[in-house]
N, C-alpha and C. Protein backbone atom coordinates (compact mmCIF):
# COMPACT_ATOMS: atom_id res chain seq x y z
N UNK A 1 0.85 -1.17 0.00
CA UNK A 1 0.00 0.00 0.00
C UNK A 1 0.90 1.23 0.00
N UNK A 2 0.82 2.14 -0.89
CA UNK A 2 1.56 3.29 -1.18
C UNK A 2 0.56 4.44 -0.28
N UNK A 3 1.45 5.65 0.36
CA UNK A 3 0.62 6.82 0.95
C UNK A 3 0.92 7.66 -0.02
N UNK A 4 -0.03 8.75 -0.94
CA UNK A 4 0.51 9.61 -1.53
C UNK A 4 0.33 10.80 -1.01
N UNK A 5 0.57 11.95 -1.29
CA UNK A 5 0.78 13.40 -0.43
C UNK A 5 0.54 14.50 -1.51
N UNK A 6 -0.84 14.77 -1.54
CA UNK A 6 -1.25 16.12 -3.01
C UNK A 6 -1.99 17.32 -1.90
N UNK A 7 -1.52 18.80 -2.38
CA UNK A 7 -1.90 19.96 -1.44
C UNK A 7 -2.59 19.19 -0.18
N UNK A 8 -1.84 18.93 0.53
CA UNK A 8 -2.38 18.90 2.36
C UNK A 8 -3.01 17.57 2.25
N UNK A 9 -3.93 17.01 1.55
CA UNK A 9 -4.36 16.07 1.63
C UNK A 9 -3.67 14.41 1.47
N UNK A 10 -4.11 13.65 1.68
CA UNK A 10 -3.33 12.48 2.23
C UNK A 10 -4.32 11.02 1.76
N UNK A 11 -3.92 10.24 0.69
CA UNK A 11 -4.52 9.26 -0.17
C UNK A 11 -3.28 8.29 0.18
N UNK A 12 -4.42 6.94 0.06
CA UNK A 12 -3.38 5.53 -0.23
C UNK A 12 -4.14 5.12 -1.59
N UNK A 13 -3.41 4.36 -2.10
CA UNK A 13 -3.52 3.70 -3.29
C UNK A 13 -3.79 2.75 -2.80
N UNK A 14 -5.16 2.12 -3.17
CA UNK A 14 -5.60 0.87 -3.25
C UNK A 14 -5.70 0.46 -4.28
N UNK A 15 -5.66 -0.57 -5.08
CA UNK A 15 -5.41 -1.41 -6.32
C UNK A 15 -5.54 -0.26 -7.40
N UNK A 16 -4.72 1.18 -7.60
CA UNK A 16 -4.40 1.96 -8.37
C UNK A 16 -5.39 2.97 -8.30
N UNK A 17 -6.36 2.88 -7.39
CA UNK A 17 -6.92 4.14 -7.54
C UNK A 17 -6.81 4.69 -5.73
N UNK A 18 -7.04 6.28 -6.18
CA UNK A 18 -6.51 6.96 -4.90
C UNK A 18 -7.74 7.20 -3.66
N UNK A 19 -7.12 6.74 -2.36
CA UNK A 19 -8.57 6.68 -1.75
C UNK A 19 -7.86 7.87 -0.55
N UNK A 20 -9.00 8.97 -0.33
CA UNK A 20 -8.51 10.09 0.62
C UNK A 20 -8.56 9.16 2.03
N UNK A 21 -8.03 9.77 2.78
CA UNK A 21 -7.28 9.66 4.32
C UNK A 21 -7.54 10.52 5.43
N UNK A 22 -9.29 11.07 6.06
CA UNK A 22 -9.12 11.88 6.82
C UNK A 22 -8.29 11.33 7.82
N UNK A 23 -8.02 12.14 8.00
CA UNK A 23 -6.81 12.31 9.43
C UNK A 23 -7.46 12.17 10.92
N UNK A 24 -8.44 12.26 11.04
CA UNK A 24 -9.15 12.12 12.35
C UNK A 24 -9.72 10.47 12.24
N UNK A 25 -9.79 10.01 11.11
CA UNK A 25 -9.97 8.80 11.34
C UNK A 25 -8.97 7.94 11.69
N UNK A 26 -7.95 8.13 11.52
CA UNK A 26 -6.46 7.56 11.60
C UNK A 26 -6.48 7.62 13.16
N UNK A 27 -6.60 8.17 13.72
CA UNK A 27 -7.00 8.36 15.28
C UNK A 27 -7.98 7.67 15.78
N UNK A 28 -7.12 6.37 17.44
CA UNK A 28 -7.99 5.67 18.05
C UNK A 28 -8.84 6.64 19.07
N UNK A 29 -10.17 6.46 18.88
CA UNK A 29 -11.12 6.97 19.68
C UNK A 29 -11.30 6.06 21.13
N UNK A 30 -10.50 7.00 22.17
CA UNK A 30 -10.26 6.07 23.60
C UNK A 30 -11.40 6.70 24.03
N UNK A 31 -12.54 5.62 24.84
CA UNK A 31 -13.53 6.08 25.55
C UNK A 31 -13.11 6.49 26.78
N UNK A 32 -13.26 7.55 27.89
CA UNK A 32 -12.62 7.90 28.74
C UNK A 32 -13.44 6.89 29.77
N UNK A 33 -13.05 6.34 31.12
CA UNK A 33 -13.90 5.76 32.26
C UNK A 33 -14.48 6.82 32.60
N UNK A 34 -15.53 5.89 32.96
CA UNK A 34 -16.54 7.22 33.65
C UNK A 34 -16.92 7.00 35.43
N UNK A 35 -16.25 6.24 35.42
CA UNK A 35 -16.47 5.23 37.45
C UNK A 35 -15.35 5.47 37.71
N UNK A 36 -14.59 5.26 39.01
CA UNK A 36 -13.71 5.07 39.59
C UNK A 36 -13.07 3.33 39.20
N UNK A 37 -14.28 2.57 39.45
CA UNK A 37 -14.19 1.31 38.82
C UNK A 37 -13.41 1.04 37.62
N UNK A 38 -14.26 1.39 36.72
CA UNK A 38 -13.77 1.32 35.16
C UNK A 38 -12.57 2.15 34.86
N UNK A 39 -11.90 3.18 35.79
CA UNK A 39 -10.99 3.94 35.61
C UNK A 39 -9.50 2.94 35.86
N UNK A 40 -9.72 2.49 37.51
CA UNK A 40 -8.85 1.72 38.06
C UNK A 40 -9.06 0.23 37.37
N UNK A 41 -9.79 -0.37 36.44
CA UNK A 41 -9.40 -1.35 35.49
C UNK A 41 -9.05 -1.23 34.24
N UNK A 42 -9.07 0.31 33.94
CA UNK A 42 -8.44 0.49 33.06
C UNK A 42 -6.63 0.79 33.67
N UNK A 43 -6.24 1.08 34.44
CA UNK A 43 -5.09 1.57 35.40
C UNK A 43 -4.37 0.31 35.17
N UNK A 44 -5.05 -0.72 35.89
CA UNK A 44 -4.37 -2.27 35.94
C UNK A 44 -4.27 -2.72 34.70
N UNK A 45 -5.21 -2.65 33.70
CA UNK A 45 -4.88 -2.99 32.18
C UNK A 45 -3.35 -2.25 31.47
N UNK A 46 -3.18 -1.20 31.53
CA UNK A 46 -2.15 -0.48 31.46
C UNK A 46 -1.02 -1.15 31.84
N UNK A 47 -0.69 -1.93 33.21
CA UNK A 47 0.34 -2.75 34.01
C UNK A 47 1.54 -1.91 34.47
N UNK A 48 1.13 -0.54 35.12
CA UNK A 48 2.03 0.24 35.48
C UNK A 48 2.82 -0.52 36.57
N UNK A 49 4.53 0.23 36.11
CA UNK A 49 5.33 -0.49 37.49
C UNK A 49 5.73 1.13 37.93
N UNK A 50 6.03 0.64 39.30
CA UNK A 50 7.10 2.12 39.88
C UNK A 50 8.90 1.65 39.45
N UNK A 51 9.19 2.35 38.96
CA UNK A 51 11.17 2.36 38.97
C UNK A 51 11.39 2.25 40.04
N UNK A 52 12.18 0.97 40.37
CA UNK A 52 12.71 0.86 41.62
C UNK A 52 14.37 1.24 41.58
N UNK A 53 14.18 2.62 41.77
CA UNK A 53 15.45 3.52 41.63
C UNK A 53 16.40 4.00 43.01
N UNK A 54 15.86 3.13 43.72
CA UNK A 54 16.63 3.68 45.27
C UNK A 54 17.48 2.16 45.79
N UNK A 55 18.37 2.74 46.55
CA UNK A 55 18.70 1.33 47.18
C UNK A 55 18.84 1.14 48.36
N UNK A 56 18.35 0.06 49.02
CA UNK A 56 18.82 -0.34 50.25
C UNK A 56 20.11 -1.00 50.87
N UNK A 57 21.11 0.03 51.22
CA UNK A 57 22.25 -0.33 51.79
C UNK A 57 22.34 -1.73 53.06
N UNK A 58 21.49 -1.72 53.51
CA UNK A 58 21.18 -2.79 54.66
C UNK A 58 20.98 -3.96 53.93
N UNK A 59 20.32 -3.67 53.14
CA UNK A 59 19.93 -5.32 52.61
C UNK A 59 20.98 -5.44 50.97
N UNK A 60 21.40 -4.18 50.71
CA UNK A 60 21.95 -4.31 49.30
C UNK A 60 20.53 -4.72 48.43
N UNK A 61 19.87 -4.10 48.30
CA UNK A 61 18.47 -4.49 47.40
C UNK A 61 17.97 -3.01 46.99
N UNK A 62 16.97 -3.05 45.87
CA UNK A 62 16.51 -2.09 45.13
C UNK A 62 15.01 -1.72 45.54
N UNK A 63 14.65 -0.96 45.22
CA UNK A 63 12.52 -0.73 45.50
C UNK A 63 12.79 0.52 44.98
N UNK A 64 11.41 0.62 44.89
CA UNK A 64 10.67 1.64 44.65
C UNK A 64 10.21 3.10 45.61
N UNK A 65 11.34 4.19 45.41
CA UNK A 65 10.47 4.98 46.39
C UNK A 65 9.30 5.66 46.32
N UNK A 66 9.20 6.61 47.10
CA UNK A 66 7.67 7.17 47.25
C UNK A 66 7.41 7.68 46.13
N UNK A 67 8.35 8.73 45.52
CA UNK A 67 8.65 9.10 44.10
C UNK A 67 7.92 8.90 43.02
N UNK A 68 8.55 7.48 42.71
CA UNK A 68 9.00 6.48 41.65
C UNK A 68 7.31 5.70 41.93
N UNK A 69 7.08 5.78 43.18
CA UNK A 69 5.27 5.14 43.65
C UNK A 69 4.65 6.29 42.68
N UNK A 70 4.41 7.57 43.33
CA UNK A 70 3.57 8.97 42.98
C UNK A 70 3.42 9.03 41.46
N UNK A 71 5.14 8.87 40.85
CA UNK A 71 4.85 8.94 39.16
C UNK A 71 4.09 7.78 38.95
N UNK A 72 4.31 7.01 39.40
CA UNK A 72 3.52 5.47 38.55
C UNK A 72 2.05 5.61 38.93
N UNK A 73 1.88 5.97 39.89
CA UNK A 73 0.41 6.11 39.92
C UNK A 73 -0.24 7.71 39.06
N UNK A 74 0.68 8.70 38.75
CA UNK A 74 0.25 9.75 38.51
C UNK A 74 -0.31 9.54 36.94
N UNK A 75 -0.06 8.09 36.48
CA UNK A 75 -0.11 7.78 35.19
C UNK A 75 -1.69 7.59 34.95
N UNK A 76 -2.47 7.62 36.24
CA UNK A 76 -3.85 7.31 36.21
C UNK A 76 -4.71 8.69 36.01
N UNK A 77 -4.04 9.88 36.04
CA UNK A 77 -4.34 11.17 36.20
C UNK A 77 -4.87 11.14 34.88
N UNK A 78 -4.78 10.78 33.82
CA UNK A 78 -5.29 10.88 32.45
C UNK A 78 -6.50 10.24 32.52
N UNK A 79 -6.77 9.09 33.43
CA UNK A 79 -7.94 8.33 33.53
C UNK A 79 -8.68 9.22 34.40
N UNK A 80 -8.44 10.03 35.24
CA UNK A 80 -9.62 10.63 36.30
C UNK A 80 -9.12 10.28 37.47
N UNK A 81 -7.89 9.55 37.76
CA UNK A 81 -7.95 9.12 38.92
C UNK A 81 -6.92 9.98 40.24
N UNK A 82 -7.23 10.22 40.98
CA UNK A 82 -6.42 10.83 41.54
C UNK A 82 -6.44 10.68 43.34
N UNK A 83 -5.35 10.77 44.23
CA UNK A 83 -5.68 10.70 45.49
C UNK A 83 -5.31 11.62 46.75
N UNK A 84 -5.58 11.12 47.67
CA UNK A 84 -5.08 11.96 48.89
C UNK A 84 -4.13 11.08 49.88
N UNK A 85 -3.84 11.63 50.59
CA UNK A 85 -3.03 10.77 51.95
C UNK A 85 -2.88 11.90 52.79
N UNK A 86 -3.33 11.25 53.90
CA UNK A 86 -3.51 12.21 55.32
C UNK A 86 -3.07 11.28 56.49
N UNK A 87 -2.29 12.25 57.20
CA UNK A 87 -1.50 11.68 58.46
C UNK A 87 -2.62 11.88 59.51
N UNK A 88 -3.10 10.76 60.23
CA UNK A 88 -3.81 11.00 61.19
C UNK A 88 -3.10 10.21 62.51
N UNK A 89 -3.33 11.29 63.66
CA UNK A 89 -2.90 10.79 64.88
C UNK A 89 -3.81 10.24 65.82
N UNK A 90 -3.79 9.25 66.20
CA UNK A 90 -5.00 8.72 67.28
C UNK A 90 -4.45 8.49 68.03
N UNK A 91 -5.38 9.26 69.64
CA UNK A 91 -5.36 8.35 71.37
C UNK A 91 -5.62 6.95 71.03
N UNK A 92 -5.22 5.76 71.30
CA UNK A 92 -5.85 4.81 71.83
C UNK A 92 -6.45 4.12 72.98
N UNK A 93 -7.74 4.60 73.46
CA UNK A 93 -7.73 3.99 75.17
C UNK A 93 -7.80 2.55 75.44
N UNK A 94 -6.91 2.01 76.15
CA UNK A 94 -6.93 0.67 76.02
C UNK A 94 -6.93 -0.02 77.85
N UNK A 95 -8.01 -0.61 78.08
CA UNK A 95 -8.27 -1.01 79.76
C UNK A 95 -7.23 -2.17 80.13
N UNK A 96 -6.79 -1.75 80.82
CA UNK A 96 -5.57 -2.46 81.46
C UNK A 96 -6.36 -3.08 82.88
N UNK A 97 -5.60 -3.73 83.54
CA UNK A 97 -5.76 -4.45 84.64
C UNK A 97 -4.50 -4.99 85.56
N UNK A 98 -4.20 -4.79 86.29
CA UNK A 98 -2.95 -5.70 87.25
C UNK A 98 -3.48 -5.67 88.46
N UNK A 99 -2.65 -6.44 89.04
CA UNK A 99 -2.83 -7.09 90.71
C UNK A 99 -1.82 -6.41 91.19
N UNK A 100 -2.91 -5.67 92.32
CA UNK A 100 -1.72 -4.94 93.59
C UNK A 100 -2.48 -5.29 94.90
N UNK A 101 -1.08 -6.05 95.73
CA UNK A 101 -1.36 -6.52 96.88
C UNK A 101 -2.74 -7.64 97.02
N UNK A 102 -3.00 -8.04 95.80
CA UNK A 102 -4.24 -9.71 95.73
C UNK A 102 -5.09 -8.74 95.47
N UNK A 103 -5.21 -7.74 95.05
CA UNK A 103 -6.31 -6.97 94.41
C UNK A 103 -6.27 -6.56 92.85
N UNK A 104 -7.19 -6.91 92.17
CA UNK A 104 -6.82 -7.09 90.50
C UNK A 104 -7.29 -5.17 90.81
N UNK A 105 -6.78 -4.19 89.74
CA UNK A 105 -6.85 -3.09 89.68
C UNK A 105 -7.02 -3.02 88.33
N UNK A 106 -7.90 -2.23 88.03
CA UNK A 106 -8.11 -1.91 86.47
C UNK A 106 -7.76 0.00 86.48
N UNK A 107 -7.42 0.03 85.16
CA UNK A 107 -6.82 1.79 84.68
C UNK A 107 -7.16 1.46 83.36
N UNK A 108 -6.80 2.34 82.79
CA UNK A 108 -6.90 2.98 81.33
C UNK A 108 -5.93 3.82 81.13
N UNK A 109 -5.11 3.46 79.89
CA UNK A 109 -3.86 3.59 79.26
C UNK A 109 -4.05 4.16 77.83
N UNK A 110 -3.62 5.38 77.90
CA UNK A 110 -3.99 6.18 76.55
C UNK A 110 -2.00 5.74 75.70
N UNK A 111 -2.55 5.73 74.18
CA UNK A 111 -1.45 5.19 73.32
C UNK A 111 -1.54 5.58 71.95
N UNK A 112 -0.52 6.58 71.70
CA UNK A 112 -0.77 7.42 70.20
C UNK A 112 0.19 6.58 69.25
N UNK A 113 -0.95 6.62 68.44
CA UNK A 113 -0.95 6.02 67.29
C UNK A 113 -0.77 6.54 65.96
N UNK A 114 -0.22 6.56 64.85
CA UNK A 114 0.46 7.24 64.10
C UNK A 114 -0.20 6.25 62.72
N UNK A 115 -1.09 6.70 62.06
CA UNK A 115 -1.59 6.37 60.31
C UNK A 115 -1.40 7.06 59.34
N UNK A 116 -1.90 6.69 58.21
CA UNK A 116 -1.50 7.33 56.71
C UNK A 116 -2.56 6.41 56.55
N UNK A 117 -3.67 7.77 55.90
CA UNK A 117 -5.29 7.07 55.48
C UNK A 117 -4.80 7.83 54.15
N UNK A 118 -4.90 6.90 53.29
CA UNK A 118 -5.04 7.06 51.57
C UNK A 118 -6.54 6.97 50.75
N UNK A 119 -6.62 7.70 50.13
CA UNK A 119 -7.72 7.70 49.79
C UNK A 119 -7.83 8.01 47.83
N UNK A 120 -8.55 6.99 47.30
CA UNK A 120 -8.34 6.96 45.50
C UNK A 120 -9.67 7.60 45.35
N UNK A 121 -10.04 8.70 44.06
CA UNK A 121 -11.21 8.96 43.61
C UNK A 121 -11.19 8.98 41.81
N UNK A 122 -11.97 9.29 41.68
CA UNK A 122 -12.35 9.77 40.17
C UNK A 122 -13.24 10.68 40.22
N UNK A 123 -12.93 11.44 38.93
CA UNK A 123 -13.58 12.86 38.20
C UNK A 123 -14.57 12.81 38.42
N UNK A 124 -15.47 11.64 37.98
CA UNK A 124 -16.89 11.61 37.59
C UNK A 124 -17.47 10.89 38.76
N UNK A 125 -17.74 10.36 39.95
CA UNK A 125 -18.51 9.93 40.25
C UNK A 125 -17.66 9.84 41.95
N UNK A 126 -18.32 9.79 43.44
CA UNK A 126 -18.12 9.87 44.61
C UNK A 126 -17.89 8.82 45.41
N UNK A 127 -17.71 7.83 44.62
CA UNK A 127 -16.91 6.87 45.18
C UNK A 127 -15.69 6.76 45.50
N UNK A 128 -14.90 6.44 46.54
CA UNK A 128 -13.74 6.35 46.90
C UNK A 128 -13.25 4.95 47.33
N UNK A 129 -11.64 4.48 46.52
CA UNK A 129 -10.98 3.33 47.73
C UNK A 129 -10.15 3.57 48.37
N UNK A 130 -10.34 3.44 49.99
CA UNK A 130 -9.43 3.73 50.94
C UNK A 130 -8.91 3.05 52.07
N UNK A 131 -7.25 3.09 52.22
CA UNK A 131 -6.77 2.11 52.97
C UNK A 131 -6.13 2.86 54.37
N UNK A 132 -5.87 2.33 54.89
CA UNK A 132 -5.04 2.94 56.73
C UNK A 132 -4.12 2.01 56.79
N UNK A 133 -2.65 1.94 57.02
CA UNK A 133 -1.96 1.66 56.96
C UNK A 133 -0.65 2.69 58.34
N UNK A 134 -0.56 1.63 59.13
CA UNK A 134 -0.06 1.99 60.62
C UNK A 134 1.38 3.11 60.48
N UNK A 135 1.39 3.73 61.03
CA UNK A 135 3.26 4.00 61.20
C UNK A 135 3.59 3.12 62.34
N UNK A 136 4.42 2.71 61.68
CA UNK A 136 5.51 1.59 62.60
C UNK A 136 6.69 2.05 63.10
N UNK A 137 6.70 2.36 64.81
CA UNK A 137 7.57 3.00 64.90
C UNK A 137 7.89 2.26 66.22
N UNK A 138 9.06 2.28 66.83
CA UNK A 138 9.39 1.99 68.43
C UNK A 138 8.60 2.88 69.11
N UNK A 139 8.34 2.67 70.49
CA UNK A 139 8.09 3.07 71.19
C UNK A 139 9.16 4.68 71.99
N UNK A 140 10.45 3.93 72.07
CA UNK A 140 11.19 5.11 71.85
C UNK A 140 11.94 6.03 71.02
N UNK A 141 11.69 5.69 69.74
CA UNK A 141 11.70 6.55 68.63
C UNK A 141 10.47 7.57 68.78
N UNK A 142 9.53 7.26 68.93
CA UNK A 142 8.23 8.09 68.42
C UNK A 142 8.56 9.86 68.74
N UNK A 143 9.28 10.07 69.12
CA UNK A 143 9.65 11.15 69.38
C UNK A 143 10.89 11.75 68.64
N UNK A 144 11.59 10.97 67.97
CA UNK A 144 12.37 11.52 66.76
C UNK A 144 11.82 11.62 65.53
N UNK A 145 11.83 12.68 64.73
CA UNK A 145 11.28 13.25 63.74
C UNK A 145 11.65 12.88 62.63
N UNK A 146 13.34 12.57 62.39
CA UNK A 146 13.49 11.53 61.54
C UNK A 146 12.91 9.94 61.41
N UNK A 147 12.90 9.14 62.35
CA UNK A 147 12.25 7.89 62.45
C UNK A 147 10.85 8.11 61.78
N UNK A 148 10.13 9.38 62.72
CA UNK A 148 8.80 9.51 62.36
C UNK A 148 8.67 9.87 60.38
N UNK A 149 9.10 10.27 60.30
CA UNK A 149 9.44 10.63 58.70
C UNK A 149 9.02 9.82 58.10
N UNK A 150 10.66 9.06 58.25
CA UNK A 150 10.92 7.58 57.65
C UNK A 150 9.65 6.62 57.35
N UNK A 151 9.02 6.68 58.60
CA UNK A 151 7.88 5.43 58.93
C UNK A 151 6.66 5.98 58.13
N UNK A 152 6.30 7.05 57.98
CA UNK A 152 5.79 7.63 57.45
C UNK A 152 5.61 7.84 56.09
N UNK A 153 6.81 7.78 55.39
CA UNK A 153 7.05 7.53 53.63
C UNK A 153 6.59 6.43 53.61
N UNK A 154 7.21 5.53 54.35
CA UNK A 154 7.01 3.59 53.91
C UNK A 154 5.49 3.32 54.38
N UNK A 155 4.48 4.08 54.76
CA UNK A 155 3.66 3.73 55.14
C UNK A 155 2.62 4.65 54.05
N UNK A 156 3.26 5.60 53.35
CA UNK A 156 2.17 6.33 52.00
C UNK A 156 2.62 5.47 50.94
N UNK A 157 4.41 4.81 51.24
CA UNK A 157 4.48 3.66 49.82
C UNK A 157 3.30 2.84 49.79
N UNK A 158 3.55 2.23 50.96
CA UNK A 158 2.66 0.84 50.88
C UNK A 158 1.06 1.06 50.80
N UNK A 159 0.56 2.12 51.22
CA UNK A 159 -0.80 2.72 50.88
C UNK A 159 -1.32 2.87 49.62
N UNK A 160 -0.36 3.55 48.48
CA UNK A 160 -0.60 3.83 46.95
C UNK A 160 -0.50 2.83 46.82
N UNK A 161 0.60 1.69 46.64
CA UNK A 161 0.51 0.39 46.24
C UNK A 161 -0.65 -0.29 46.15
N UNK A 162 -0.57 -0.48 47.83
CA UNK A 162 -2.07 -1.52 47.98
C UNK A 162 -3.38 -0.84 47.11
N UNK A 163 -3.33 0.58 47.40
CA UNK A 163 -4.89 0.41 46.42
C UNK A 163 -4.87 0.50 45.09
N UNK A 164 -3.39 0.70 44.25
CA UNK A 164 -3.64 1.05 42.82
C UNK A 164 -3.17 -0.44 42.20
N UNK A 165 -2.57 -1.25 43.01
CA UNK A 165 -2.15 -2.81 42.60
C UNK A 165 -1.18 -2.79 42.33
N UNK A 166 -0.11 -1.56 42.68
CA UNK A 166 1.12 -2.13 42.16
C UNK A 166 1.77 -3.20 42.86
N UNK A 167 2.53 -3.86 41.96
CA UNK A 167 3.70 -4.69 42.65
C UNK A 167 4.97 -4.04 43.70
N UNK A 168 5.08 -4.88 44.73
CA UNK A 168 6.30 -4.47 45.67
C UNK A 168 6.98 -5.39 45.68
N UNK A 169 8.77 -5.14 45.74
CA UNK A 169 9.24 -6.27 46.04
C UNK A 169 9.99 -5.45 47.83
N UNK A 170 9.46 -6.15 49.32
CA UNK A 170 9.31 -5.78 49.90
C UNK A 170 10.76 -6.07 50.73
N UNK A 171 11.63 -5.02 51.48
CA UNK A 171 12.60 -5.86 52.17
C UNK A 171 12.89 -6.21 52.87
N UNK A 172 11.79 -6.63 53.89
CA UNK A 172 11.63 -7.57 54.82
C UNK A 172 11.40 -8.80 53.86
N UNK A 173 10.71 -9.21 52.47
CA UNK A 173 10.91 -10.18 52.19
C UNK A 173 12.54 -10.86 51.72
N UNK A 174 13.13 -10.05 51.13
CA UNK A 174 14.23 -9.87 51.09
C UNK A 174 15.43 -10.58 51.93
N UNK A 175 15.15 -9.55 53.40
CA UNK A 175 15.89 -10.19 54.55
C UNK A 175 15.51 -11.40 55.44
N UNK A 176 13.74 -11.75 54.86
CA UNK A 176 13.55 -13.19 55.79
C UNK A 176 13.79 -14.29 54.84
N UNK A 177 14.62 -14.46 52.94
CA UNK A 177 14.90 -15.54 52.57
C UNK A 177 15.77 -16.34 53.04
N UNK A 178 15.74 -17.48 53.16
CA UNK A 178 16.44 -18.84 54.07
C UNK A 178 17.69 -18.45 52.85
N UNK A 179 19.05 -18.85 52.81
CA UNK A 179 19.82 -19.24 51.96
C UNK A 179 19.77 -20.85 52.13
N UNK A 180 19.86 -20.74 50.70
CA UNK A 180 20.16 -22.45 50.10
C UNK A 180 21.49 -23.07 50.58
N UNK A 181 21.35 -23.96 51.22
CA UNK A 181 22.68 -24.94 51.18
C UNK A 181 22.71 -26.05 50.26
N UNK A 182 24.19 -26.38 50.02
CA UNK A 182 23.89 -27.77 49.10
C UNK A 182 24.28 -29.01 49.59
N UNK A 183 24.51 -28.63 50.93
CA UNK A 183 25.14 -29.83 52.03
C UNK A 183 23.90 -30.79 51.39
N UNK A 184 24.44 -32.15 51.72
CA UNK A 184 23.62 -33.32 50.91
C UNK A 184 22.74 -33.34 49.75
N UNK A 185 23.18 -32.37 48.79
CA UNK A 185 22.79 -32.58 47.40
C UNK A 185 23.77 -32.85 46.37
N UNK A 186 23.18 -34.11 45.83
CA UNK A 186 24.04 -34.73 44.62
C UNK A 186 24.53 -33.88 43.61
N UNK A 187 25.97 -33.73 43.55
CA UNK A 187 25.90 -32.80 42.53
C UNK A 187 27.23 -33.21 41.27
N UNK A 188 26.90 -34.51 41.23
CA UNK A 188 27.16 -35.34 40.06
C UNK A 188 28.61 -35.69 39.99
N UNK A 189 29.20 -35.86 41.14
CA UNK A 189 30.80 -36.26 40.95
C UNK A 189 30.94 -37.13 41.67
């Protein structure tokens, strides 16, 4: 099939005669989603990954930072999709009990708690998916601002992830693989 090119206009030759070429037909007509649903299966159809462009010195291993998360999901922004993440702090009251002197004693023990509530929407319609995902922190860290940080990124990673489906390769999985030995395996000599 030959394209030919006469003032602006644009013909192929089909079996010798010239057939015009609007130009807007040449163009796939993408239906946009109109749900949050149909947006985020169109998202997963796509098979976005995050660049896992950072490294972990401790483990010598690679991931994905928050970054490299934000762009990969920002790829849904064309679909409608877009989100939030909010740091929320909670009291926890939690009823305690001990024995003083053969007398069981009950109190109440307040315990702050540290989340990252993520939240996915779309353009068109008021549905939302949303996850909570803990900050994990020591007990005596919670008061350093770096730790708190830290715990805090890895806890908006793992939030975008979980609700947009990306893949993680995680490094705690990383650091809990057994190494292989070959003590008592045949290995042909």
């Amino acid at each position: 099939m030959e394209v030919l090119k006469e003032e602006n206009k644009v013909f192929v030759d089909v079996k010798g005669k010239k057939v015009p070429i609007n130009k807007l037909e040449k163009k796939e007509v993408v239906k946009k989603p109109t749900s949050l649903k149909e947006a985020m299966t169109e998202f997963q159809r796509m098979n976005v990954k995050a660049s896992k462009d950072s490294t972990n010195p401790h483990f010598k291993s690679s991931y994905a930072d928050l970054t490299s998360v934000i762009n990969a999901v920002n790829e849904g922004a064309d679909l409608g999709l877009s989100f939030t993440q909010i740091v929320k702090y909670e009291n926890l009251l939690l009823k305690r009990s001990k024995s003083e002197n053969g007398a069981i004693v009950e109190y109440q023990e307040v315990i702050r708690d540290i989340f990252v509530h993520t939240i996915v929407r779309h353009t068109s319609d008021n549905e939302t998916y949303e996850c909570t995902v803990p900050v994990l922190i020591n007990s005596p860290d919670k008061d350093n601002p770096q730790k708190m940080g830290s715990a805090i990124t890895y806890a908006k990673r793992y939030g975008l992830q979980s609700l947009y489906g990306l893949a993680s390769d995680d490094d705690a999985n990383e650091a809990s693989k057994k190494e292989i030995s070959n003590k008592g395996v045949f290995n042909g000599r």
